[in-house]
PDB file of N, CA and C in Angstrom:
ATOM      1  N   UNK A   1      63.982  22.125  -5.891  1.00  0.00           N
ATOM      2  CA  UNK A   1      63.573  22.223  -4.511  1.00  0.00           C
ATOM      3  C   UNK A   1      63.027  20.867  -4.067  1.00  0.00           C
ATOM      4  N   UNK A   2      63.240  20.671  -2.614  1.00  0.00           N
ATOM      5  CA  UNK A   2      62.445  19.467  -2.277  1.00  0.00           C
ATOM      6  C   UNK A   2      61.339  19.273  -1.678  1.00  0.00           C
ATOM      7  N   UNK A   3      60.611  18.362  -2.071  1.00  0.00           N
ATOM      8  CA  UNK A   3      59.747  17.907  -1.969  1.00  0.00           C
ATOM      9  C   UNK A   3      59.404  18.117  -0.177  1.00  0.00           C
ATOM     10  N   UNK A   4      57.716  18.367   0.330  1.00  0.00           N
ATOM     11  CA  UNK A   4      57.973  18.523   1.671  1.00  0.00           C
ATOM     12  C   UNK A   4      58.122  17.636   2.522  1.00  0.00           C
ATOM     13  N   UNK A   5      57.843  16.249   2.049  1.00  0.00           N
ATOM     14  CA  UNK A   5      57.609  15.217   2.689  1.00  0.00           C
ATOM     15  C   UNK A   5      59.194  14.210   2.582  1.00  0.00           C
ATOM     16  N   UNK A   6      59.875  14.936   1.603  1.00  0.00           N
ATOM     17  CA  UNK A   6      61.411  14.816   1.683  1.00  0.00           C
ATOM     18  C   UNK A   6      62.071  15.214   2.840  1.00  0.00           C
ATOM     19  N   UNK A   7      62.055  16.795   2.750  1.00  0.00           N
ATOM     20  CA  UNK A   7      62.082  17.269   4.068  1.00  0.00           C
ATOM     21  C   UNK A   7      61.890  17.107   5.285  1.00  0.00           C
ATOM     22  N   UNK A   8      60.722  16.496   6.059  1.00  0.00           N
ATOM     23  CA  UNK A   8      60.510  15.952   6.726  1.00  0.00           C
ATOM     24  C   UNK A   8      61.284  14.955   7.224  1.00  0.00           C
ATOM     25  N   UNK A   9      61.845  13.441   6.441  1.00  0.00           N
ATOM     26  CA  UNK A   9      62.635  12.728   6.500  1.00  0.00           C
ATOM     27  C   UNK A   9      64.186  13.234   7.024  1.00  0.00           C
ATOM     28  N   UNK A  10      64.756  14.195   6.442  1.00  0.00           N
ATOM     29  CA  UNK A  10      65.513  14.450   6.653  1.00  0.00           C
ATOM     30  C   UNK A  10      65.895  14.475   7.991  1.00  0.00           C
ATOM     31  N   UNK A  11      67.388  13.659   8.653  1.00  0.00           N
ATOM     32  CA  UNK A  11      67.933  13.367   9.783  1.00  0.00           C
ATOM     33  C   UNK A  11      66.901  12.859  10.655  1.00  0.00           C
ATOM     34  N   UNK A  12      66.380  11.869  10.080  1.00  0.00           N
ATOM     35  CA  UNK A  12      65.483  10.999  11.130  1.00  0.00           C
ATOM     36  C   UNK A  12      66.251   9.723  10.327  1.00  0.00           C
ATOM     37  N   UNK A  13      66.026   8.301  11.715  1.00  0.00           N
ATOM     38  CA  UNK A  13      66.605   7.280  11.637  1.00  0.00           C
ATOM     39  C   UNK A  13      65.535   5.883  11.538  1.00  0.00           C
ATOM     40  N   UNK A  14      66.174   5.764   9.842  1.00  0.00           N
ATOM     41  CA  UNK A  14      65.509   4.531   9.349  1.00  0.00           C
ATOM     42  C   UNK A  14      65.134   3.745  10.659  1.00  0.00           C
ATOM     43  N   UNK A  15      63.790   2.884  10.855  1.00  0.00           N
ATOM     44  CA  UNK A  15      63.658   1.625  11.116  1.00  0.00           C
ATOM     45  C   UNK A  15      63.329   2.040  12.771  1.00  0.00           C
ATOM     46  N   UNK A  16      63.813   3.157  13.266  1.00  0.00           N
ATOM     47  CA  UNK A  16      63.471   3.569  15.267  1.00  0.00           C
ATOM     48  C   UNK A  16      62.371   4.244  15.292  1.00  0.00           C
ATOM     49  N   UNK A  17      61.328   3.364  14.973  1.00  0.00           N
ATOM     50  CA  UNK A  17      60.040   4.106  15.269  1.00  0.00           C
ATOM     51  C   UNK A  17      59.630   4.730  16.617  1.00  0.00           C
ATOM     52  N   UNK A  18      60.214   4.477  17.748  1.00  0.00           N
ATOM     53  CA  UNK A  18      60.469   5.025  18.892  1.00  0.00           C
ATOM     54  C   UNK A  18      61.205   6.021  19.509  1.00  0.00           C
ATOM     55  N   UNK A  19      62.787   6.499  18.465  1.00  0.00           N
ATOM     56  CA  UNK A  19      62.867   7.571  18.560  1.00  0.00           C
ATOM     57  C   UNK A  19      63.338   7.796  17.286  1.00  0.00           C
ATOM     58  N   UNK A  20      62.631   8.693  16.381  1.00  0.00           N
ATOM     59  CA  UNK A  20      63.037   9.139  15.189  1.00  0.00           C
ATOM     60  C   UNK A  20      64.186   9.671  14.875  1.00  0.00           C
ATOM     61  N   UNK A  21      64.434  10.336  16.188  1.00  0.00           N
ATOM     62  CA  UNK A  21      65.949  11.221  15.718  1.00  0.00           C
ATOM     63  C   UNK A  21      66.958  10.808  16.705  1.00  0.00           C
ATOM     64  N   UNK A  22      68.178  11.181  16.263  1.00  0.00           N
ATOM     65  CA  UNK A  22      69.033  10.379  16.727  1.00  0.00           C
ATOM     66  C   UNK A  22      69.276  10.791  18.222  1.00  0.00           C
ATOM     67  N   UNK A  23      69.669   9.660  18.829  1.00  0.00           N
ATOM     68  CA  UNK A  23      70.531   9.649  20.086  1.00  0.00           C
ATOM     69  C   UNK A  23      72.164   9.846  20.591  1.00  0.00           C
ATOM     70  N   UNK A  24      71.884  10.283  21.470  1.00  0.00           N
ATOM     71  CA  UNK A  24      73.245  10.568  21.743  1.00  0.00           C
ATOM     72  C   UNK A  24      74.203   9.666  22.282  1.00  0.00           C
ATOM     73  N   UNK A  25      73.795   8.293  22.411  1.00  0.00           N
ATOM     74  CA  UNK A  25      74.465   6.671  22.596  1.00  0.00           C
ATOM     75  C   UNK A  25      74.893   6.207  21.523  1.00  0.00           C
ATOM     76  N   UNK A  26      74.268   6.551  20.634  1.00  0.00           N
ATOM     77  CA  UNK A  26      74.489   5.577  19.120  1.00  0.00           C
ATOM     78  C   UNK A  26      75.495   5.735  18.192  1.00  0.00           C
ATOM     79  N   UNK A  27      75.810   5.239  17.118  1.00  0.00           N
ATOM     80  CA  UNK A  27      76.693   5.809  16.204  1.00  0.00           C
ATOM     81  C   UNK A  27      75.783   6.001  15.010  1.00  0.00           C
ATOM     82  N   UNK A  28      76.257   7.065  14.062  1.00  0.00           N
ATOM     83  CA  UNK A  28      75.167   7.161  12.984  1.00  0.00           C
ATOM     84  C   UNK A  28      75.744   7.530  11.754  1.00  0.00           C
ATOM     85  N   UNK A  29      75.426   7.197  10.174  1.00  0.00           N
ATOM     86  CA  UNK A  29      75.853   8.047   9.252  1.00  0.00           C
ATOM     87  C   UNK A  29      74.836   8.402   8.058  1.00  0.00           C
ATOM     88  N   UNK A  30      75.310   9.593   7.674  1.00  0.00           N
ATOM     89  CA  UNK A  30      73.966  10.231   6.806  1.00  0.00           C
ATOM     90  C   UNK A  30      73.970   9.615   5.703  1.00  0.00           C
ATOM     91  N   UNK A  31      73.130   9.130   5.075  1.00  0.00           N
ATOM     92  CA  UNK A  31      72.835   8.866   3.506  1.00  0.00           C
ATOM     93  C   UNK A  31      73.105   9.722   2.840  1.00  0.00           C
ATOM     94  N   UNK A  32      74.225   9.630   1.643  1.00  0.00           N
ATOM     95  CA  UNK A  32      74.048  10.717   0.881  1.00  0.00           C
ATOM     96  C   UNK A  32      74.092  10.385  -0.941  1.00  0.00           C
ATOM     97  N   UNK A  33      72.461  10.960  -1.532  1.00  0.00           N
ATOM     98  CA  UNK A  33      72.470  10.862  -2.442  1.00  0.00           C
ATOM     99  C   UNK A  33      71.118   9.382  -2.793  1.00  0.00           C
ATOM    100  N   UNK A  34      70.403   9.330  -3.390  1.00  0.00           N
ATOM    101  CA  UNK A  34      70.107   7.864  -4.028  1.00  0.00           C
ATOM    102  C   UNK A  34      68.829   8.075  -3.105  1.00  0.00           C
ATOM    103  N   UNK A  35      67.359   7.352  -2.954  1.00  0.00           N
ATOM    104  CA  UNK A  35      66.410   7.205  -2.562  1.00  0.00           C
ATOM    105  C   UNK A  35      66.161   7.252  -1.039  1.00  0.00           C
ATOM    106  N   UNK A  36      67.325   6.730  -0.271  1.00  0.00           N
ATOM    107  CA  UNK A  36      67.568   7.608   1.329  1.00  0.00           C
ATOM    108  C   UNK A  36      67.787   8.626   1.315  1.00  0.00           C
ATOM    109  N   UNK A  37      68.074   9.361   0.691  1.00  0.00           N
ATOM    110  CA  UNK A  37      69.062  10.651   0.893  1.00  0.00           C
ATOM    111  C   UNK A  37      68.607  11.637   2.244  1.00  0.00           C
ATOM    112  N   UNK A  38      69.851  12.028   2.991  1.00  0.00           N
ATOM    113  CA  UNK A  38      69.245  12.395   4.274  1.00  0.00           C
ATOM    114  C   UNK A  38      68.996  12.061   5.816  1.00  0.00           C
ATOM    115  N   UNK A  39      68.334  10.222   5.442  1.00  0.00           N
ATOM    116  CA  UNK A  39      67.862   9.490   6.674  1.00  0.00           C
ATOM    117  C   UNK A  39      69.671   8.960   7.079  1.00  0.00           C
ATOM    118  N   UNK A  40      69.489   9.178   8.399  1.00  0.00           N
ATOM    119  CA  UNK A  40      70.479   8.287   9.066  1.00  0.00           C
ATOM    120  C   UNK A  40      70.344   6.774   9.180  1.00  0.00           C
ATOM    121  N   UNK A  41      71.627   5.714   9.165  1.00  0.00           N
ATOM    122  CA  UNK A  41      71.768   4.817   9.189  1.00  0.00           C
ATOM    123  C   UNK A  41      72.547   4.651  10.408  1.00  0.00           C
ATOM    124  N   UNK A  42      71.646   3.619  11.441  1.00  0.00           N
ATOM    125  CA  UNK A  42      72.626   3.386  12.713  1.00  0.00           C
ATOM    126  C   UNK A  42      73.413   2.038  12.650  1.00  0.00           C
ATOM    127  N   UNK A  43      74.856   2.481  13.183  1.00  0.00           N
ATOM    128  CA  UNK A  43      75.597   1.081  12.920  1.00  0.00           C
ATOM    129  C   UNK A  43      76.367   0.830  14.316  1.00  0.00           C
ATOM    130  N   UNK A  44      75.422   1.667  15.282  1.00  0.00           N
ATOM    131  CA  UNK A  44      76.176   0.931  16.720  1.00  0.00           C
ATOM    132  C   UNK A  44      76.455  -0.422  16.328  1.00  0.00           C
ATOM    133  N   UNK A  45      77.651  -0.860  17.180  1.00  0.00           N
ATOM    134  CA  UNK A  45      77.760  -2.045  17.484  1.00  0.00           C
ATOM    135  C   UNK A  45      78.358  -3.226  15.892  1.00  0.00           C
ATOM    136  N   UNK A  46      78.394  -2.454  14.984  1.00  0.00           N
ATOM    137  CA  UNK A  46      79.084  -2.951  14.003  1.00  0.00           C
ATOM    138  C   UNK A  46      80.718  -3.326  14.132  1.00  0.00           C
ATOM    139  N   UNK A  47      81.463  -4.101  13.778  1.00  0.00           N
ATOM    140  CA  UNK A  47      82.290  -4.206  13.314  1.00  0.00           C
ATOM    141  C   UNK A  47      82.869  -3.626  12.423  1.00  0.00           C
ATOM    142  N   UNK A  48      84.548  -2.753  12.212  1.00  0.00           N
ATOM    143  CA  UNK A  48      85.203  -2.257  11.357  1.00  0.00           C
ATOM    144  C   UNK A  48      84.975  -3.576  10.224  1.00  0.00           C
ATOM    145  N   UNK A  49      85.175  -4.632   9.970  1.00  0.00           N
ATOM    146  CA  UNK A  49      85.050  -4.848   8.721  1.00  0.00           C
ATOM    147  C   UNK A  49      83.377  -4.739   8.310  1.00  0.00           C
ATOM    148  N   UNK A  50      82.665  -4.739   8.852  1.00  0.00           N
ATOM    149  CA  UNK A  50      81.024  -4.522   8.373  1.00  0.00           C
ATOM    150  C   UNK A  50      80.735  -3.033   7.866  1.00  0.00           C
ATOM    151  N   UNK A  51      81.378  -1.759   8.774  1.00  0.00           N
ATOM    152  CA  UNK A  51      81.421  -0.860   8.000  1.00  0.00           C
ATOM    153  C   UNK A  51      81.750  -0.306   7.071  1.00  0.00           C
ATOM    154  N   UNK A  52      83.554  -0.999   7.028  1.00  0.00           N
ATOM    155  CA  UNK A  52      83.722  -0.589   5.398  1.00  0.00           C
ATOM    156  C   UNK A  52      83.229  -1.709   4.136  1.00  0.00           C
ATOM    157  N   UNK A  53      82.746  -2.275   4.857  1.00  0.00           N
ATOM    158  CA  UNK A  53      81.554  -3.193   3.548  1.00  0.00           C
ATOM    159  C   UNK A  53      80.805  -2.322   2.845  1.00  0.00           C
ATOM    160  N   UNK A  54      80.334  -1.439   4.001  1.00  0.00           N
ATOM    161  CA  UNK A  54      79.059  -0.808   3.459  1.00  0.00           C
ATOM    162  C   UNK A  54      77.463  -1.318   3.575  1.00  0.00           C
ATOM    163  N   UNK A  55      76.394  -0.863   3.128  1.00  0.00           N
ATOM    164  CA  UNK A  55      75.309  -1.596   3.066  1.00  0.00           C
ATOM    165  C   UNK A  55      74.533  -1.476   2.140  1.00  0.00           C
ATOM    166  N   UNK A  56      73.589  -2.667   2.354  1.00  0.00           N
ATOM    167  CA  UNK A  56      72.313  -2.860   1.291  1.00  0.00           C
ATOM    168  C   UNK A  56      71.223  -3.246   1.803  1.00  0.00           C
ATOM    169  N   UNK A  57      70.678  -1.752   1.482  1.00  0.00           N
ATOM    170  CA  UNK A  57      69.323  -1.564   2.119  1.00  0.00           C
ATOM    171  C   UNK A  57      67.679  -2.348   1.537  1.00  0.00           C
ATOM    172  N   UNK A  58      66.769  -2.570   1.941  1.00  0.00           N
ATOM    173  CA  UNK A  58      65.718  -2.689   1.106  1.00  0.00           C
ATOM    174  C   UNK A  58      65.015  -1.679   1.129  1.00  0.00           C
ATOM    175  N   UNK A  59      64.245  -0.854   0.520  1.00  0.00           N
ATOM    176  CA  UNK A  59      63.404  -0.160   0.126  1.00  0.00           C
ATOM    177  C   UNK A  59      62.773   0.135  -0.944  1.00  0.00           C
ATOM    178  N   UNK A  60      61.450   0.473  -0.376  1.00  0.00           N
ATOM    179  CA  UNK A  60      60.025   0.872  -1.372  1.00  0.00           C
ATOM    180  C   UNK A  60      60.389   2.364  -2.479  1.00  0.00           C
ATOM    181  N   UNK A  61      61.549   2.249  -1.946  1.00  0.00           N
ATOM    182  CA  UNK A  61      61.699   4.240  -2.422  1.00  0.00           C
ATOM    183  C   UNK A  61      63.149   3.938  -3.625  1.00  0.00           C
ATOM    184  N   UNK A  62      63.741   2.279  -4.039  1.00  0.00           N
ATOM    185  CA  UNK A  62      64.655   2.263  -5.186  1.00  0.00           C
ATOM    186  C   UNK A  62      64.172   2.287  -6.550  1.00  0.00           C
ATOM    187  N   UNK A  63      64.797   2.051  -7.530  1.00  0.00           N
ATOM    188  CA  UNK A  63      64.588   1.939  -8.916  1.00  0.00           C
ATOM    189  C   UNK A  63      63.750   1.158  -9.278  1.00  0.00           C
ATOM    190  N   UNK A  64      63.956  -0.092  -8.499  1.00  0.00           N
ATOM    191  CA  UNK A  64      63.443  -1.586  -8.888  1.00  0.00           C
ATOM    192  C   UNK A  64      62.309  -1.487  -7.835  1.00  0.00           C
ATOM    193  N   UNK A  65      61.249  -0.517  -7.188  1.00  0.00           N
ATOM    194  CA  UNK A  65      60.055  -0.767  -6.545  1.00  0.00           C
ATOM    195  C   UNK A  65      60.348  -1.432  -4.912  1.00  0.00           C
ATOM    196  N   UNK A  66      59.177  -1.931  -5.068  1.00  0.00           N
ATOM    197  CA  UNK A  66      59.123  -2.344  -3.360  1.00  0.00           C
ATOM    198  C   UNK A  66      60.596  -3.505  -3.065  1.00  0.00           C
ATOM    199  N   UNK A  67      61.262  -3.874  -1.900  1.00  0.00           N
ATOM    200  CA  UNK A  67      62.141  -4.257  -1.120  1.00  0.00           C
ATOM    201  C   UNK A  67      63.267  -4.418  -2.271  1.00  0.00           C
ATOM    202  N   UNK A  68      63.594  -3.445  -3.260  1.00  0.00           N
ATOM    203  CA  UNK A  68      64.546  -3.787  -3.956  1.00  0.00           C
ATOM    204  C   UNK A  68      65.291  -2.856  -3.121  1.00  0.00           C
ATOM    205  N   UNK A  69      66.714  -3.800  -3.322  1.00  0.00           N
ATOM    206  CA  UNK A  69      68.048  -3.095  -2.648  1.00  0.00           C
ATOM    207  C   UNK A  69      68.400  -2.105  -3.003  1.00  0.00           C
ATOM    208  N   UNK A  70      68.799  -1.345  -2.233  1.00  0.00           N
ATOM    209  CA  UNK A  70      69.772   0.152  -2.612  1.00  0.00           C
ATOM    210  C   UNK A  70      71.011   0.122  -1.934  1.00  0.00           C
ATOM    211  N   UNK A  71      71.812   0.239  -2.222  1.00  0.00           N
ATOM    212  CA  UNK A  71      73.846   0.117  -1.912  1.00  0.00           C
ATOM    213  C   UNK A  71      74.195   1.287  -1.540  1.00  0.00           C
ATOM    214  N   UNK A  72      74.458   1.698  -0.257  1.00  0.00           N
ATOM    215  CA  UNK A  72      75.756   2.581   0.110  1.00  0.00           C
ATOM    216  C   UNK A  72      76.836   2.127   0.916  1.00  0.00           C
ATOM    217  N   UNK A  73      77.933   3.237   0.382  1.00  0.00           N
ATOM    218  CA  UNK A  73      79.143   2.726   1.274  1.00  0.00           C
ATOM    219  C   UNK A  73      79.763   3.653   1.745  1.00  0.00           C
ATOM    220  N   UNK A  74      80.552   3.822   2.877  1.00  0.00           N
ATOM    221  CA  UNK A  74      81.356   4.785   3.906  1.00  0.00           C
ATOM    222  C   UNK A  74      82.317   5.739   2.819  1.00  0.00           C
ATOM    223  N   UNK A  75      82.009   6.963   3.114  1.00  0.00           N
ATOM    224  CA  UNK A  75      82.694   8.061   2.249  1.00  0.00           C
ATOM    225  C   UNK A  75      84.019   8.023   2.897  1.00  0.00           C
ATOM    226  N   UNK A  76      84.744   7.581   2.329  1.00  0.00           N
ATOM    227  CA  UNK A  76      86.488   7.544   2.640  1.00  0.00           C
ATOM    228  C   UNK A  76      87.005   8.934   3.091  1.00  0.00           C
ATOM    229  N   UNK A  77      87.560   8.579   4.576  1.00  0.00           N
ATOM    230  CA  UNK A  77      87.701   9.550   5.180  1.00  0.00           C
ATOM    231  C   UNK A  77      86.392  10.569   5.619  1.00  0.00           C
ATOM    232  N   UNK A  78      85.713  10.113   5.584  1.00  0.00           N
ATOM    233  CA  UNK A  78      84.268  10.892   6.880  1.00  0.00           C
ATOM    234  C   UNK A  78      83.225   9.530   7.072  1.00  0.00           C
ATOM    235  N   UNK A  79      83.524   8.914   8.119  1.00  0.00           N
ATOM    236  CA  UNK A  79      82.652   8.030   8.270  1.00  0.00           C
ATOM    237  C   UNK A  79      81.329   8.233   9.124  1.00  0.00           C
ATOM    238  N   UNK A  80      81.501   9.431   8.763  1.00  0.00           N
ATOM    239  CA  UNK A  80      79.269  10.012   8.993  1.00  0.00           C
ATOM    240  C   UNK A  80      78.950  10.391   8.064  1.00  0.00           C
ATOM    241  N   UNK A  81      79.342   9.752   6.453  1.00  0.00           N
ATOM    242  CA  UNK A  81      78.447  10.490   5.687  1.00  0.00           C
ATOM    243  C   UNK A  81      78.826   8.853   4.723  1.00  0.00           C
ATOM    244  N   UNK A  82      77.913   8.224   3.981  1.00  0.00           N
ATOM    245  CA  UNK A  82      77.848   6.974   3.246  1.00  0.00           C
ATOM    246  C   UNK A  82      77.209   7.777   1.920  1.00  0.00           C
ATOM    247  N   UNK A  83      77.583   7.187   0.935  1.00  0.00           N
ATOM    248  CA  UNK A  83      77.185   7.542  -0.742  1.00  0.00           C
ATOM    249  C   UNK A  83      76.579   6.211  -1.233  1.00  0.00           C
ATOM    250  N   UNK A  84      75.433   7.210  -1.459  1.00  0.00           N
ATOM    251  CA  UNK A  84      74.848   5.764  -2.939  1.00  0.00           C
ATOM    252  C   UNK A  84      75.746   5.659  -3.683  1.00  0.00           C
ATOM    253  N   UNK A  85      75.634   3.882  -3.408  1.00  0.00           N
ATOM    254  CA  UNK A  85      76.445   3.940  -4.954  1.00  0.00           C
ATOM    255  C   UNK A  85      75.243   3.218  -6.136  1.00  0.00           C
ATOM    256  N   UNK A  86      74.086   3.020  -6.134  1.00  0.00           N
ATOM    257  CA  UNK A  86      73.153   2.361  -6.726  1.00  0.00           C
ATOM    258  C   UNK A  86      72.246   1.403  -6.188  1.00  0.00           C
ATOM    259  N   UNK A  87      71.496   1.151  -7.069  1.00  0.00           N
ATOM    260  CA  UNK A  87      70.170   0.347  -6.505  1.00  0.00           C
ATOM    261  C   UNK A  87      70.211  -0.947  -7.277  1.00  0.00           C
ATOM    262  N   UNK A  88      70.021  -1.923  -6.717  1.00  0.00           N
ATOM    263  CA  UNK A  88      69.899  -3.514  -7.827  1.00  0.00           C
ATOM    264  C   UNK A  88      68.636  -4.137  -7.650  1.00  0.00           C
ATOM    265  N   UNK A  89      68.330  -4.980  -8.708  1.00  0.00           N
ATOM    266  CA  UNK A  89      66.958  -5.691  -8.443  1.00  0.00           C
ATOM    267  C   UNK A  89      66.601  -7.152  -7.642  1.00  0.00           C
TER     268      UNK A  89
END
């Protein structure tokens, strides 16, 4: 079971302290799996080659502690849902 403060997180958007949950302007995809798991990632305004890059996040919540990176990338064929693929130091 999860944690409640997991819960909480859930479908709120990293980094918009102004509006936590998503908008209906934006583009968004869910984290799935790995120390985000849950939070949306907004990539209005990205470029097709930036999305299927993927990203690398910093966060307090990876393997390697405070601003170590965590890696996801666009789940092939559903590009609202991104998979950890791991965390580096």
């Amino acid at each position: 079971m999860e944690r409640d403060d997991e819960q909480l997180l859930r479908g709120r958007v990293c980094a918009d302290y102004d509006h936590p949950g998503p908008r209906p302007d934006r583009c968004y995809a869910e984290r799935v799996g790995g120390p985000l798991d849950g939070l949306l990632l907004d990539f209005t305004g990205w470029t097709q080659d930036e999305v299927d890059t993927g990203v690398s996040l910093q966060t307090e919540l990876g393997q390697f502690g405070p601003d170590g990176p965590t890696l996801y990338d666009p789940r092939p064929g559903d590009p609202t849902r991104w998979d950890w693929c791991g965390d580096t130091p």
